[in-house]
Protein backbone atom coordinates (compact mmCIF):
# COMPACT_ATOMS: atom_id res chain seq x y z
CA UNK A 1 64.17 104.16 112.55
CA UNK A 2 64.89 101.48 115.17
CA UNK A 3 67.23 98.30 114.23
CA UNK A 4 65.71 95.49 112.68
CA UNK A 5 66.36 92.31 114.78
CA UNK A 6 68.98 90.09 114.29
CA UNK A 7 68.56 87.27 111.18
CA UNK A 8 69.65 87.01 107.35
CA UNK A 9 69.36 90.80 106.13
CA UNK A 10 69.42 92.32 102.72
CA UNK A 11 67.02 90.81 100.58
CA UNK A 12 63.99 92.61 103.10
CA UNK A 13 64.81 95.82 101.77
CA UNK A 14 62.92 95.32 98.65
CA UNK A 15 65.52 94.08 96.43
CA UNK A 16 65.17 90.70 93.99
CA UNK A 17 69.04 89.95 93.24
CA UNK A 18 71.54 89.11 95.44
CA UNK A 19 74.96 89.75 94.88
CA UNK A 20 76.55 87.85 98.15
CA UNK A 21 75.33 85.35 100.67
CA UNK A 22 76.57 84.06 103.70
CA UNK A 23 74.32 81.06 105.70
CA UNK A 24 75.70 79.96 108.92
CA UNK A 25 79.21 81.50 108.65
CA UNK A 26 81.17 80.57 111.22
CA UNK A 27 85.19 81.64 111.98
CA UNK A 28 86.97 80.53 114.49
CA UNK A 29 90.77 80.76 115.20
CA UNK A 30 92.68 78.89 117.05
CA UNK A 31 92.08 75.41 119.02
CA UNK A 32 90.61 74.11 122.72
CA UNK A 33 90.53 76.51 125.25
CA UNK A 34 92.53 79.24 123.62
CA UNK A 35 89.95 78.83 120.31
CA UNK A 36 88.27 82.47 119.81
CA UNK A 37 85.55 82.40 117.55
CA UNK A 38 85.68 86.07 115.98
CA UNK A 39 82.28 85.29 113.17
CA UNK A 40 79.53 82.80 114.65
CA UNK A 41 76.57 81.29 113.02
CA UNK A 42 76.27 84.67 110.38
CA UNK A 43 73.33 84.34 107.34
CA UNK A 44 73.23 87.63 105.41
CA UNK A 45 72.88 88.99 102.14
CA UNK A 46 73.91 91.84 100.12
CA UNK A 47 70.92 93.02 97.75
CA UNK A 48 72.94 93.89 94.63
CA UNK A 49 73.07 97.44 93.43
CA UNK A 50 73.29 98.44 97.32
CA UNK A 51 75.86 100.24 99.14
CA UNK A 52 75.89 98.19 102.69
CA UNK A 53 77.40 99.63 105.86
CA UNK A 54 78.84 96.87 108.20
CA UNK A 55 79.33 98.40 112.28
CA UNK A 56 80.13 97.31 115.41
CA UNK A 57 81.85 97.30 118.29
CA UNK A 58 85.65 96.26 117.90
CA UNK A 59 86.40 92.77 117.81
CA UNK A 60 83.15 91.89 116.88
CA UNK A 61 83.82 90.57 113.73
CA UNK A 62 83.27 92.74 111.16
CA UNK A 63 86.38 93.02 108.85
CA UNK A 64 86.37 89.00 109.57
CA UNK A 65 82.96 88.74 107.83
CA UNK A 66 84.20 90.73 105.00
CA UNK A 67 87.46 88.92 104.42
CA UNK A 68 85.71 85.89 104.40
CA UNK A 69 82.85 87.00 101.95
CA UNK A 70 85.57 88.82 99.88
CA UNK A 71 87.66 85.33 99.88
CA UNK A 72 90.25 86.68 101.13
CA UNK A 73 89.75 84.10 104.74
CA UNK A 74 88.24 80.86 104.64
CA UNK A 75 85.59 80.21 107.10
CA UNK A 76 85.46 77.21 109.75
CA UNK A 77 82.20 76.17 108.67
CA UNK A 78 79.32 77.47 106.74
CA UNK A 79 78.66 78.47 102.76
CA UNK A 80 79.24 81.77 101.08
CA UNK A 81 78.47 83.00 97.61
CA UNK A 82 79.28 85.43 94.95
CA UNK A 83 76.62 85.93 92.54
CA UNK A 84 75.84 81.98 92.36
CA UNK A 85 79.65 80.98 92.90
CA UNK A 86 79.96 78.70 96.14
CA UNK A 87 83.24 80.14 97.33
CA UNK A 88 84.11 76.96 99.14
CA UNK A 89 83.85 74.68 95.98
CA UNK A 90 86.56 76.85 94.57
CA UNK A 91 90.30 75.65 93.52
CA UNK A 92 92.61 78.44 94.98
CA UNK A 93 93.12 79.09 91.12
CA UNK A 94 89.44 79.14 90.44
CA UNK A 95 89.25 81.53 93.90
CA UNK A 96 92.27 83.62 92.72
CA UNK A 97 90.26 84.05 89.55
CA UNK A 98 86.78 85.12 90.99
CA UNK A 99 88.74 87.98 93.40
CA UNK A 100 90.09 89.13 90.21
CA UNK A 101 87.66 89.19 88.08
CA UNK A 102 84.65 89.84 90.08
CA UNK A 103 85.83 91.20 93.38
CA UNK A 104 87.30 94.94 93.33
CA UNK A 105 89.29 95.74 97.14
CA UNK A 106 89.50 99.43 99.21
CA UNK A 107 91.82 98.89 101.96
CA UNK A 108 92.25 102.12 104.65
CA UNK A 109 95.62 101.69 103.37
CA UNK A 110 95.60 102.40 99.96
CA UNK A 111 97.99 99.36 99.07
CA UNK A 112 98.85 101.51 95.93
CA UNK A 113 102.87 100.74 94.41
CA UNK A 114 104.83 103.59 95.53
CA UNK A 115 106.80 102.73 92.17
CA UNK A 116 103.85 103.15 89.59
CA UNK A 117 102.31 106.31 88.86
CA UNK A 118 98.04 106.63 89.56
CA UNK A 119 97.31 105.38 85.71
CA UNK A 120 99.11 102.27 86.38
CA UNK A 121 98.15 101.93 89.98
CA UNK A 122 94.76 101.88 88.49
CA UNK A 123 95.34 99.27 85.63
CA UNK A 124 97.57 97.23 87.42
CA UNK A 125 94.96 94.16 88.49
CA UNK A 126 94.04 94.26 84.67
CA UNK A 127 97.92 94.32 83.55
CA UNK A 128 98.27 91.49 86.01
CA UNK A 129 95.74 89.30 84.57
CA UNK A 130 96.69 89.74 80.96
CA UNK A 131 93.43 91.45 80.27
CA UNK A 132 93.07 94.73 78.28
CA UNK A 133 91.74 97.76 79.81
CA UNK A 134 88.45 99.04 78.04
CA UNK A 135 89.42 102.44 77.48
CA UNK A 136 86.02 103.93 77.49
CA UNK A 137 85.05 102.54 80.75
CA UNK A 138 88.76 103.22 82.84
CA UNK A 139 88.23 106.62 81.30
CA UNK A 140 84.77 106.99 82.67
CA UNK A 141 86.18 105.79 86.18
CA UNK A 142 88.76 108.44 86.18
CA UNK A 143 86.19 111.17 85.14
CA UNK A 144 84.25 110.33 88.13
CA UNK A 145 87.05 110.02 90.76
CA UNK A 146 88.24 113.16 89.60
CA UNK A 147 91.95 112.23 88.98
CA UNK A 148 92.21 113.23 85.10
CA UNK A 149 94.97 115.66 85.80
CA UNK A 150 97.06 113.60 88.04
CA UNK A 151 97.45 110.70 86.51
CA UNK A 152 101.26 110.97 85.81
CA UNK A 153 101.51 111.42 89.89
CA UNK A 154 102.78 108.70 92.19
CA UNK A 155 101.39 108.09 95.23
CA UNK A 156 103.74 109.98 96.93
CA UNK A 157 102.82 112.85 95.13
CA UNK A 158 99.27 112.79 96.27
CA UNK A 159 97.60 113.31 98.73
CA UNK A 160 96.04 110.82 101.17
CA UNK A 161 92.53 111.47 99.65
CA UNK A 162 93.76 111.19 95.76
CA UNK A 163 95.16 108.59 97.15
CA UNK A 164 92.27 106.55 97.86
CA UNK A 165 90.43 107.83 94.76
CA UNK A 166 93.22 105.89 93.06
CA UNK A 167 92.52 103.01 94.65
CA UNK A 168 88.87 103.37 94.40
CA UNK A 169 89.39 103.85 90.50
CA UNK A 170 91.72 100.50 90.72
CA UNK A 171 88.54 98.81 92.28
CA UNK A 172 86.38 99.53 89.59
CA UNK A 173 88.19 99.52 86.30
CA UNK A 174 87.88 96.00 86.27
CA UNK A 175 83.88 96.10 86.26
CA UNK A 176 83.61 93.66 89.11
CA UNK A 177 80.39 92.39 90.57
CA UNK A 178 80.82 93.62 94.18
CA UNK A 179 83.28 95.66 95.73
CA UNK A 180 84.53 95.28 99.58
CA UNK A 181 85.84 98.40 101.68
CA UNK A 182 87.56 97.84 104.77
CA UNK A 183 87.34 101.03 106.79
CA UNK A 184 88.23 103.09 103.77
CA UNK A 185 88.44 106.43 105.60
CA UNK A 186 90.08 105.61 108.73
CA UNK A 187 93.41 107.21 107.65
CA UNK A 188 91.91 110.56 106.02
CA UNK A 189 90.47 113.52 107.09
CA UNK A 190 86.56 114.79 107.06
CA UNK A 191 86.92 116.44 103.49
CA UNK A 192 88.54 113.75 102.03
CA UNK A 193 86.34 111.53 103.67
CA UNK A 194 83.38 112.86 102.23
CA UNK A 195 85.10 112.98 98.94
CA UNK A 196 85.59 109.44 99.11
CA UNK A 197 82.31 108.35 100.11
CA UNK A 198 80.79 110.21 97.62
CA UNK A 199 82.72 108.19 94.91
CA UNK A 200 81.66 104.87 96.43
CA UNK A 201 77.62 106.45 96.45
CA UNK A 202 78.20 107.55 93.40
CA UNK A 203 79.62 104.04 91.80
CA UNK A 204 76.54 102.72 93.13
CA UNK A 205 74.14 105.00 91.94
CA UNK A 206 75.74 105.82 88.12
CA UNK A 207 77.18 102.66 87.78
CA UNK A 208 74.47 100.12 89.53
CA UNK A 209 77.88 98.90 91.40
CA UNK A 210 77.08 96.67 94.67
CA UNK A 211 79.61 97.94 97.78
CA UNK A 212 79.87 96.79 100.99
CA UNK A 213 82.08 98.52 103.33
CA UNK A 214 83.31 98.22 107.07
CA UNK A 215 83.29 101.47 109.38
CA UNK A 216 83.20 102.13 112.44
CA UNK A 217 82.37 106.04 111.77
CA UNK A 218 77.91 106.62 111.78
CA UNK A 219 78.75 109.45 109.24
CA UNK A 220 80.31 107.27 106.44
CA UNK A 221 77.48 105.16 107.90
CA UNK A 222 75.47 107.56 106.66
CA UNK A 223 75.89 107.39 102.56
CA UNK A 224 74.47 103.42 103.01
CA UNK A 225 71.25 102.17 101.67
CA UNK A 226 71.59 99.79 104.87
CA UNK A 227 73.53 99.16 107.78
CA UNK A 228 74.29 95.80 109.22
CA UNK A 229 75.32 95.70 113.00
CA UNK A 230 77.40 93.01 114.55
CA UNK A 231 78.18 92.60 118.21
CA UNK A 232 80.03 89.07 119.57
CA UNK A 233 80.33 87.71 115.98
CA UNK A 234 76.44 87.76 115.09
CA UNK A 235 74.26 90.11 113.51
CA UNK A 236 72.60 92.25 116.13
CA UNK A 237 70.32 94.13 113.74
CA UNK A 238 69.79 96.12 110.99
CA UNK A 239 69.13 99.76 109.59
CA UNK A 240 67.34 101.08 106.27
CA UNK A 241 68.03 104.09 105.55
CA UNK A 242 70.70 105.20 107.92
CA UNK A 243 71.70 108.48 109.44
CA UNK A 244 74.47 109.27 111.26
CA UNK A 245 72.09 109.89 114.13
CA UNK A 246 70.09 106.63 114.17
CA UNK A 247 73.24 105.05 113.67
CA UNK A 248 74.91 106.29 116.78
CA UNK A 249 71.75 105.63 118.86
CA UNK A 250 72.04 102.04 117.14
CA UNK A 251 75.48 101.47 117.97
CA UNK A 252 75.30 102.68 122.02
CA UNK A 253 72.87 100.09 122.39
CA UNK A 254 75.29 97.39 120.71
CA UNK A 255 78.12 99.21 123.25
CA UNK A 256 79.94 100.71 120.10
């Protein structure tokens, strides 16, 4: 299937809620000459209950984007939304609220405490916030990342692929609206890769979960309802449906 042109993307695809926005996104760093703007003039959306691939070459922009959706970055000018929540109208407590209790986070580097063994790792953002743990539900999560029996495990007992099931488990026990994934399989290898992005297709499909995730790989592409493409900051296109093949011919004409 060819890529869509360039424009707001999500919603097309057939679905009526959206579970992130961004209109006119714009992030630049730095000032004068030496200014580099790395996300320019961006309107998309996320349809929720989607899994969305974001590619494109590198530097053009796309763990920028995410950070910024995620709230993790503020932006240099334009709006964003979670859900109905205008990010920018947030008080940094307000913000540090929504990331917690709406946002779930899988970083290629697992960012698990080496200290803590996977059944805290997992709970932790909940022990943070003073929030119980529903039982039924974290046990549910660890059923489907597979982890029952190594729960008593730190993370240097695992290996890099449990690893990042605990973190994907510690994304979702908190029920959040929309989960970001910033190139969550750069550091593993093809079986634990696929074991991975099986658990984030799976979240989506069992659980209705909306993920978004950054990669630069057309396989992981590949388990997306829909691939966005960016190339110089801006959305260069789109695909439905992806492939790992009409994601690679995507991506030679964006020069990935």
């Amino acid at each position: 299937m060819p890529a869509r042109p360039a424009g707001t993307y999500g919603p097309g695809m057939g679905a009526t809620t959206v579970a992130a926005r961004a209109r006119g996104v714009t992030k630049t760093y730095g000032d004068g000459q030496a200014a580099v703007t790395a996300v320019d003039g961006v309107d998309l959306d996320i349809p929720a209950g989607s899994f969305t691939a974001v590619m494109g070459p590198s530097g053009s922009g796309k763990s920028t984007l995410m950070h910024c959706m995620a709230g993790l970055d503020t932006v240099t000018s334009g709006r964003l939304w979670t859900g109905e929540i205008e990010i920018a109208r947030l008080r940094e407590r307000q913000l540090t609220r929504l990331r917690r209790d709406r946002i779930g986070f899988v970083f290629q580097a697992y960012n698990l405490l080496p200290a803590l063994n996977a059944a805290a790792n997992i709970t932790l953002p909940l022990d943070i916030a003073g929030r119980a743990a529903d039982p039924e539900w974290v046990g549910t999560v660890i059923d489907t990342v597979g982890l029952r029996d190594r729960l008593r495990h730190r993370p240097s007992e695992l290996s890099g692929g449990q690893q990042q099931r605990v973190a994907v488990a510690r994304a979702l026990a908190s029920r959040p609206e929309i989960v970001f994934a910033d190139e969550p399989t750069g550091n593993l290898d093809s079986k634990a890769s696929a074991e991975v992005l099986g658990l984030l297709r799976g979240s989506v499909r069992e659980f209705g979960q909306t993920v978004v995730m950054v990669t630069h790989d057309p396989v992981a592409a590949g388990y997306a309802d829909q691939v966005v493409f960016l190339a110089d900051g801006r959305i260069a296109g789109g695909l439905a449906r992806p492939t790992p093949e009409s994601v690679l011919d995507a991506m030679k004409n964006l020069g990935g």
